[in-house]
Protein backbone atom coordinates (compact mmCIF):
# COMPACT_ATOMS: atom_id res chain seq x y z
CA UNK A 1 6.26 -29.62 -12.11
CA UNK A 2 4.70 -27.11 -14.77
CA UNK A 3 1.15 -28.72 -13.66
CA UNK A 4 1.94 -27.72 -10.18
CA UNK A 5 2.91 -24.39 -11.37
CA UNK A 6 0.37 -23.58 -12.99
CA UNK A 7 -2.27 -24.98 -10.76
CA UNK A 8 -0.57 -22.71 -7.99
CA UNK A 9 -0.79 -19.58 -9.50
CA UNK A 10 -4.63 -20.06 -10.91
CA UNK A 11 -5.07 -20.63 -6.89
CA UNK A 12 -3.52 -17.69 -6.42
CA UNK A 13 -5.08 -15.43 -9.09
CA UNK A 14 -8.43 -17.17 -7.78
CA UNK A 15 -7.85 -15.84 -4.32
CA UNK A 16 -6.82 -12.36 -5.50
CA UNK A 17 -10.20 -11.66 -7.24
CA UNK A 18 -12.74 -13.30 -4.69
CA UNK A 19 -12.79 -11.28 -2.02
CA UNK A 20 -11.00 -13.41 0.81
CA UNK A 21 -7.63 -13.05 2.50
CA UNK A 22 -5.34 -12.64 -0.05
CA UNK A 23 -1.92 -14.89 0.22
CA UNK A 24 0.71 -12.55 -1.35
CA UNK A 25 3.92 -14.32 -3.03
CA UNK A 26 7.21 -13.67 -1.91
CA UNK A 27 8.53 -9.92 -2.90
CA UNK A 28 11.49 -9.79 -5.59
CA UNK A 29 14.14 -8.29 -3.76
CA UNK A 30 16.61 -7.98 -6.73
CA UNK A 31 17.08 -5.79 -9.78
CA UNK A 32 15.12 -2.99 -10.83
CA UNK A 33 16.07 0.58 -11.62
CA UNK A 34 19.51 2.26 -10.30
CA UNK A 35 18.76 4.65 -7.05
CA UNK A 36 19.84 7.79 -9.13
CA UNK A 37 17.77 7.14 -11.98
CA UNK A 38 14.65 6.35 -10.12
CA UNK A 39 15.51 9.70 -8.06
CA UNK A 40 15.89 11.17 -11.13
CA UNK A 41 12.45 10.20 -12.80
CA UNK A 42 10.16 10.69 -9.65
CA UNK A 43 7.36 11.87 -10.20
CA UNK A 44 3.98 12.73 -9.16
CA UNK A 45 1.32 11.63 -11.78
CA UNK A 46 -2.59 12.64 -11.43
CA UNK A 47 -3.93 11.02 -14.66
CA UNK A 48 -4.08 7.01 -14.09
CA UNK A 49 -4.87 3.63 -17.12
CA UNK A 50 -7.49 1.69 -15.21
CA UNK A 51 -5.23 -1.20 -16.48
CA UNK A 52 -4.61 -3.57 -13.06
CA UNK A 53 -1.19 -4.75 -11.29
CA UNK A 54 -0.31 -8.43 -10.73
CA UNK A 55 -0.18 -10.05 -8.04
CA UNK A 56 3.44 -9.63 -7.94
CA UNK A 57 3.62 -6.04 -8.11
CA UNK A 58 1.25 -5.46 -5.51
CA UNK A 59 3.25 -8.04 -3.49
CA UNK A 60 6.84 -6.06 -4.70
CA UNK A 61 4.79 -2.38 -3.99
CA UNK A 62 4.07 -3.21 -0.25
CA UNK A 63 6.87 -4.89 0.43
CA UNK A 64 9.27 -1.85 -0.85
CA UNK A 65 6.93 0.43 0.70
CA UNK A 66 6.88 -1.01 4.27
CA UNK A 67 7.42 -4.33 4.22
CA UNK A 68 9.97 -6.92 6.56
CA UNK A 69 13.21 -6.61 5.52
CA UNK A 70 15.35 -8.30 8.57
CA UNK A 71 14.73 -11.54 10.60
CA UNK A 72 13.91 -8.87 13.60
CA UNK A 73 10.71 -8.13 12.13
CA UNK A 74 11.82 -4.30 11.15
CA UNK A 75 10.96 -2.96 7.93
CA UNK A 76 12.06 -1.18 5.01
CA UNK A 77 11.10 2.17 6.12
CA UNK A 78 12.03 3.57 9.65
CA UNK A 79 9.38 4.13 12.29
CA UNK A 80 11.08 5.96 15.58
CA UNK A 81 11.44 4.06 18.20
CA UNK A 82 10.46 0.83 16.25
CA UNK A 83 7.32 1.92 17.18
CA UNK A 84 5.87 0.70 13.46
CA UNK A 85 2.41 2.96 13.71
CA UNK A 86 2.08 3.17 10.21
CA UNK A 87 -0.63 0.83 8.52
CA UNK A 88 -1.34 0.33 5.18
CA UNK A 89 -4.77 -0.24 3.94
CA UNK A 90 -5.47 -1.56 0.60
CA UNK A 91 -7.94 -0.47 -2.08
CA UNK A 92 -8.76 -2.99 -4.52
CA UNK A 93 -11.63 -3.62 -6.99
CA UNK A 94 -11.98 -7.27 -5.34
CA UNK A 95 -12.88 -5.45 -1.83
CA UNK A 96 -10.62 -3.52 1.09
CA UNK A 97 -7.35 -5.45 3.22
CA UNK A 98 -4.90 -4.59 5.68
CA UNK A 99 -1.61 -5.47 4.89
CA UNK A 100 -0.07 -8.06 7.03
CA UNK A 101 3.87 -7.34 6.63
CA UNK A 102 4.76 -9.95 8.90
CA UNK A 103 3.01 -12.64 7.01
CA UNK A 104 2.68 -11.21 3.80
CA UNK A 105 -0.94 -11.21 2.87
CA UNK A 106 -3.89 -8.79 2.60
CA UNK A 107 -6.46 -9.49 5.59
CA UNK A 108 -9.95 -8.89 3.87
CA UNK A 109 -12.14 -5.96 5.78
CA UNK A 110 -14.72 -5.58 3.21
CA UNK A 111 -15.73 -6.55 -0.05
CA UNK A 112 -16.31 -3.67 -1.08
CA UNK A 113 -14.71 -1.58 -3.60
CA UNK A 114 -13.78 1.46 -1.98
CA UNK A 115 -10.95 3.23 -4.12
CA UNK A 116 -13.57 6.53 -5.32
CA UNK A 117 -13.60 6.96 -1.70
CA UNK A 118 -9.76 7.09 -1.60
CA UNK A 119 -9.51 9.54 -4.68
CA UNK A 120 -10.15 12.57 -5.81
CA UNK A 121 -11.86 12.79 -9.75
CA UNK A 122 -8.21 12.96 -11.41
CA UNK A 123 -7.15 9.57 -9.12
CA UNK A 124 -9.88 7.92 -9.77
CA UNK A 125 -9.15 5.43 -12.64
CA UNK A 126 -6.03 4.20 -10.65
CA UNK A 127 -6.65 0.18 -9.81
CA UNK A 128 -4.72 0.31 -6.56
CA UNK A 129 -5.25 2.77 -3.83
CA UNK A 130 -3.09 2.70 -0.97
CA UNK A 131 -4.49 4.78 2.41
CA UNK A 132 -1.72 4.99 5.10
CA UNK A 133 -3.16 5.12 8.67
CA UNK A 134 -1.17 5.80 11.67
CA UNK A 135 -2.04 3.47 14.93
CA UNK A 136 -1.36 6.11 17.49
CA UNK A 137 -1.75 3.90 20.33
CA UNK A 138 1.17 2.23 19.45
CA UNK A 139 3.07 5.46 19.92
CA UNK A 140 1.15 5.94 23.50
CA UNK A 141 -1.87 7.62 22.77
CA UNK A 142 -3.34 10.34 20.63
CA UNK A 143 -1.41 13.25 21.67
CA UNK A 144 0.00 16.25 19.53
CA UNK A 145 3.32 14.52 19.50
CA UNK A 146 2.37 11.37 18.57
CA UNK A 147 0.79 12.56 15.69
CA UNK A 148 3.85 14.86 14.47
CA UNK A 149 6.14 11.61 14.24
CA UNK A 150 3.73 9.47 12.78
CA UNK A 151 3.96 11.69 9.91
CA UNK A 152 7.68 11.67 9.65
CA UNK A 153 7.10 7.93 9.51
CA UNK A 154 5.00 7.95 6.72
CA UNK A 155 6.84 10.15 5.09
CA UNK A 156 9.46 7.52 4.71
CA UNK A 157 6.93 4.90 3.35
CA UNK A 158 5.35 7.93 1.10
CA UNK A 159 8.88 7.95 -0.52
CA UNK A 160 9.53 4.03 -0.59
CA UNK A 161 6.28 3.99 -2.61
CA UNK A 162 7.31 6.54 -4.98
CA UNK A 163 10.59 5.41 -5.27
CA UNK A 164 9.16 1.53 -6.79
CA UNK A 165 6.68 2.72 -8.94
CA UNK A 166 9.33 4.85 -10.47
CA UNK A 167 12.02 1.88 -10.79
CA UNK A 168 8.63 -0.60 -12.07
CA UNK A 169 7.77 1.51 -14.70
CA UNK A 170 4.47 1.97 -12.46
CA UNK A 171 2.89 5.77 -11.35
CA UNK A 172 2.00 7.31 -8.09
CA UNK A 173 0.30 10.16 -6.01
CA UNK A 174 0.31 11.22 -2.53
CA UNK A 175 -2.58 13.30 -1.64
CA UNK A 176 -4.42 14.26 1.77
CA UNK A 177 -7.48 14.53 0.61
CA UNK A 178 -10.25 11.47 0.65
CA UNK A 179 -13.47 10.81 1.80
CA UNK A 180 -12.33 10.34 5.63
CA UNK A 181 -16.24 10.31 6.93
CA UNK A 182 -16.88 7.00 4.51
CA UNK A 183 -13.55 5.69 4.97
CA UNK A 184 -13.28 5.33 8.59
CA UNK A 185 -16.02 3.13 9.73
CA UNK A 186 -15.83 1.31 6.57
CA UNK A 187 -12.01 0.21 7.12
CA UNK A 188 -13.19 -0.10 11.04
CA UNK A 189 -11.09 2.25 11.88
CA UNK A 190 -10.41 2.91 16.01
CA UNK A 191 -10.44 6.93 17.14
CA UNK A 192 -6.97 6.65 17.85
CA UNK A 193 -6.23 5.25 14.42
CA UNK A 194 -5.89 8.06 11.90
CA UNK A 195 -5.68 8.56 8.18
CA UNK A 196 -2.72 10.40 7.51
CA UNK A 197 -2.22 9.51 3.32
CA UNK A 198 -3.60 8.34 0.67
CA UNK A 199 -1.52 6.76 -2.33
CA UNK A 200 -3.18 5.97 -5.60
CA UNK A 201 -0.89 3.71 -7.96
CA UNK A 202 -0.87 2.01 -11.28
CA UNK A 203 -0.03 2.72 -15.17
CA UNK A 204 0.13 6.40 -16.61
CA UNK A 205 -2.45 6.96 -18.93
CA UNK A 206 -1.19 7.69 -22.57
């Protein structure tokens, strides 16, 4: 049995730095820091250890930041209507992926490493950047209004991301501004999909 184990996690660590579709394990859904305490230590941080997450905590990040939470398919963050715009895009040194809530993995779009895209100089060292994109023809079509509630939307998953790093003992922060002209037709991004976020995560550096 501790053969097996083994052997399935160097799969899984093998998969996580080639490139390909990335199989994420199941989220831990259980302990971690007390609501109040985590509200109480939020905190936007802007200088970043180039140190990487596991597998795990990228699985725990996304899945606390929007990931399935009921057999219905909705998630841990609201979207109005159910509508569940909000996409999140992830920025690893192994390559670019879309996060696949429903079956928890990271699609690959590209192999490669676009996080100093993502980030400004002072984000730059962080090993995961997150880049929340809004689907807007989900919500009907790229109109004013559509856009204005995709925002409260991500709002919600802005603060679901803070909220983990703070109870992991990881840092975050939420920024508008990233290299949207490189971005977009790297991540193959449709005119009515729109970058609305951009989250850069990992350890604080000391």
């Amino acid at each position: 049995m501790k053969k097996t184990c083994i052997l399935l996690l160097a799969i899984i660590a093998s998969n996580f730095l080639s490139g390909q579709n990335i199989e994420l394990p199941a989220a831990q859904k259980t302990g971690g820091m007390p609501l109040m305490e985590a509200l109480a230590n939020r905190a936007t941080v802007r200088a970043f250890d180039s140190t990487e997450l596991s597998i795990q905590q990228l699985s725990n990040l996304l899945w606390a930041s929007f990931g399935v939470n009921r057999a219905d398919g909705k998630r841990t963050a609201p979207s109005a209507n159910n509508k569940q715009e909000m996409e999140i895009y992830v920025l690893l040194k192994s390559g670019s992926y879309l996060y696949d809530a429903l079956n928890n993995k990271l699609n690959l779009i590209t192999t490669e490493d676009l996080r100093s895209q993502a980030a400004t100089q002072r984000f730059a060292e962080a090993p995961v950047q997150l880049i929340f994109v809004a689907d807007l023809a989900k919500r009907g079509g790229d109109s004013e209004a559509s856009l204005r509630t995709a925002n409260i939307d991500c709002g919600y998953i802005s603060q679901n991301t803070y909220l983990f790093c703070t109870s992991e003992g990881l840092v975050t922060g939420a920024r508008g501004s990233f290299n949207r002209d490189v971005l977009i037709p790297k991540l193959n991004l449709r005119p009515e999909q729109k970058i609305l976020l951009a989250h850069s995560v990992g350890y604080q550096k000391k």
